[in-house]
Every structure is written in C-alpha cells, then in structure tokens.
Protein backbone atom coordinates (compact mmCIF):
# COMPACT_ATOMS: atom_id res chain seq x y z
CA UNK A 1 12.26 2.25 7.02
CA UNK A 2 13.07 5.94 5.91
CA UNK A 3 10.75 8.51 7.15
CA UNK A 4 7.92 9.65 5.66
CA UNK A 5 9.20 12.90 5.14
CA UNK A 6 12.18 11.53 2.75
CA UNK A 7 10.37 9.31 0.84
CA UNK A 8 11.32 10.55 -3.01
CA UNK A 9 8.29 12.04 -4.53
CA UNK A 10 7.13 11.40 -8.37
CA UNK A 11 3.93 13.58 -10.07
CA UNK A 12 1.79 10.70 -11.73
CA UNK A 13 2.73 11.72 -15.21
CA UNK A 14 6.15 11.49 -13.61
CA UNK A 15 5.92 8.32 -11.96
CA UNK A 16 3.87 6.56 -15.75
CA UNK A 17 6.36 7.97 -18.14
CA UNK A 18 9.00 6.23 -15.92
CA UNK A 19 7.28 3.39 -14.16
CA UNK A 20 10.53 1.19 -14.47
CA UNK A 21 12.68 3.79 -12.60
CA UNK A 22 9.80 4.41 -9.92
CA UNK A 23 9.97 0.31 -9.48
CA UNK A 24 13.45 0.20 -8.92
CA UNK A 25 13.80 3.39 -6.99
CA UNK A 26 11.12 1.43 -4.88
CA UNK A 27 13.36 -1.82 -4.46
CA UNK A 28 16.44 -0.22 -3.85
CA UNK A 29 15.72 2.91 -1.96
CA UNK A 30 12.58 2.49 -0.35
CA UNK A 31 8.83 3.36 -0.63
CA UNK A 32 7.90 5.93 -3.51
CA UNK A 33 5.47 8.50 -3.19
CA UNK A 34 2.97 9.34 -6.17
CA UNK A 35 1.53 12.69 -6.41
CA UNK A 36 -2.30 13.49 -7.91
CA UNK A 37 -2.32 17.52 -8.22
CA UNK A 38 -0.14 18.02 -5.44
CA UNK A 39 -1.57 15.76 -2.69
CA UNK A 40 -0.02 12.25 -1.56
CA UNK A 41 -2.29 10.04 -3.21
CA UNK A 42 -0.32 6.15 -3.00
CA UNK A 43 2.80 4.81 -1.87
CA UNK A 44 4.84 2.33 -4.35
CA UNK A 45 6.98 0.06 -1.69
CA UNK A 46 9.16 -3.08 -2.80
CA UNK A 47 7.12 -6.86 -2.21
CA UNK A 48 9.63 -7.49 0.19
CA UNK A 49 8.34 -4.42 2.19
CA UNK A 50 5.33 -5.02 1.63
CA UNK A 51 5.35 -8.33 2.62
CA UNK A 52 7.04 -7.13 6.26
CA UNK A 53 4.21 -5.13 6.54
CA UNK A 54 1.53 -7.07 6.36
CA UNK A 55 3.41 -9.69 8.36
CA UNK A 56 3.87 -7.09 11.67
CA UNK A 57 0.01 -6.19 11.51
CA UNK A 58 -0.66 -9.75 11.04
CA UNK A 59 1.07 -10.56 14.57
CA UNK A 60 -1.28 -10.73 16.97
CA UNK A 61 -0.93 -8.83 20.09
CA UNK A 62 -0.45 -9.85 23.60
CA UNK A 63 -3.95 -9.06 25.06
CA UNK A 64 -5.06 -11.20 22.29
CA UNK A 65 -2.84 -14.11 22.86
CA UNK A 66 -3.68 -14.36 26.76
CA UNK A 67 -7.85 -14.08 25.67
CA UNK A 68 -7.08 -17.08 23.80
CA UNK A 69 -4.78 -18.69 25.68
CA UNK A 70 -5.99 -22.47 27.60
CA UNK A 71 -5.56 -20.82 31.01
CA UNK A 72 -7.33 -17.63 29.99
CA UNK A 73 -9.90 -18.23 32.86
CA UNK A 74 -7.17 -19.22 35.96
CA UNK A 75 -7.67 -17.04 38.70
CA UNK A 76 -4.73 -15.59 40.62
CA UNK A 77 -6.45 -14.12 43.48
CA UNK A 78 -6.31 -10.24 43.97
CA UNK A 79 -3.86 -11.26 47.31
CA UNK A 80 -0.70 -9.97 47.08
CA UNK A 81 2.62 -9.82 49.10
CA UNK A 82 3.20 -6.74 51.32
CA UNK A 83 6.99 -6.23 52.21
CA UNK A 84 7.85 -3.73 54.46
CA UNK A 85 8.38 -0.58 53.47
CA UNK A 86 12.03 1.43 54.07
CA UNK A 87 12.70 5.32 54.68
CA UNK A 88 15.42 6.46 52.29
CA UNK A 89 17.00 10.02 53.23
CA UNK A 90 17.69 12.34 49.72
C-alpha cells in the first residue's frame, strides 16, 4: 500500500466533476485523497482494498485466541530449567 504521503490528492469540486477518473485512479493506483478547504477530509480506496482492510482488523489477535482457547486455564507451573551458566571472554 503506497504511503500516505503519495496518495494523489483531488479538491472535492475536483474529485465530483470527475468522479469516474477519481474511481479508477482509486482501482488502479491506489487510495485517493479528497480535500474539503484544504484539510484531508476522506479517503476513496478500491473494494478490493477495502475489503483487505477490514479483513486484517477483523483477524483476531493472539492474546485473544489463547483467552479463548479450550486450555486457556492449564497451568504450567512458574518452575523452570536452570542450565549452567558459561564465562565468555570479549
């Protein structure tokens, strides 16, 4: 995904008078900024981006997966395994 700082900018009156060219731009280059008196005010991106998108923050993450996982509550002990520990000259 390009960054946010080359995303093609359109002024509103820009981006209505040629909404067809802003869609394809969209589809074919990437996400579109539209302008409202200067300021960043939406971001036209392709379905199939958008689509990604909402996939990715869809996925759940992996502290969630283990909370609901069956052996959630298994308890491994706080014991652990001490090895020996060797002096290395630098």
């Amino acid at each position: 995904m390009p960054s946010t700082t080359l995303l093609k900018r359109w002024k509103l009156e820009d981006a209505k008078a040629r909404f067809s060219e802003l869609v394809r731009q969209a589809r074919e280059s990437g996400p579109q900024r539209v302008t409202v008196r200067r300021k960043d005010a939406v971001v036209v991106v392709s379905a199939e981006e958008y689509d990604r998108l909402v996939a990715r923050a869809e996925q759940k993450t992996l502290s969630s997966l283990l909370a609901d996982s069956p052996l959630r509550n298994l308890d491994f002990g706080e014991e652990g395994v001490k090895s020996p520990v060797r002096e290395v000259e630098l």
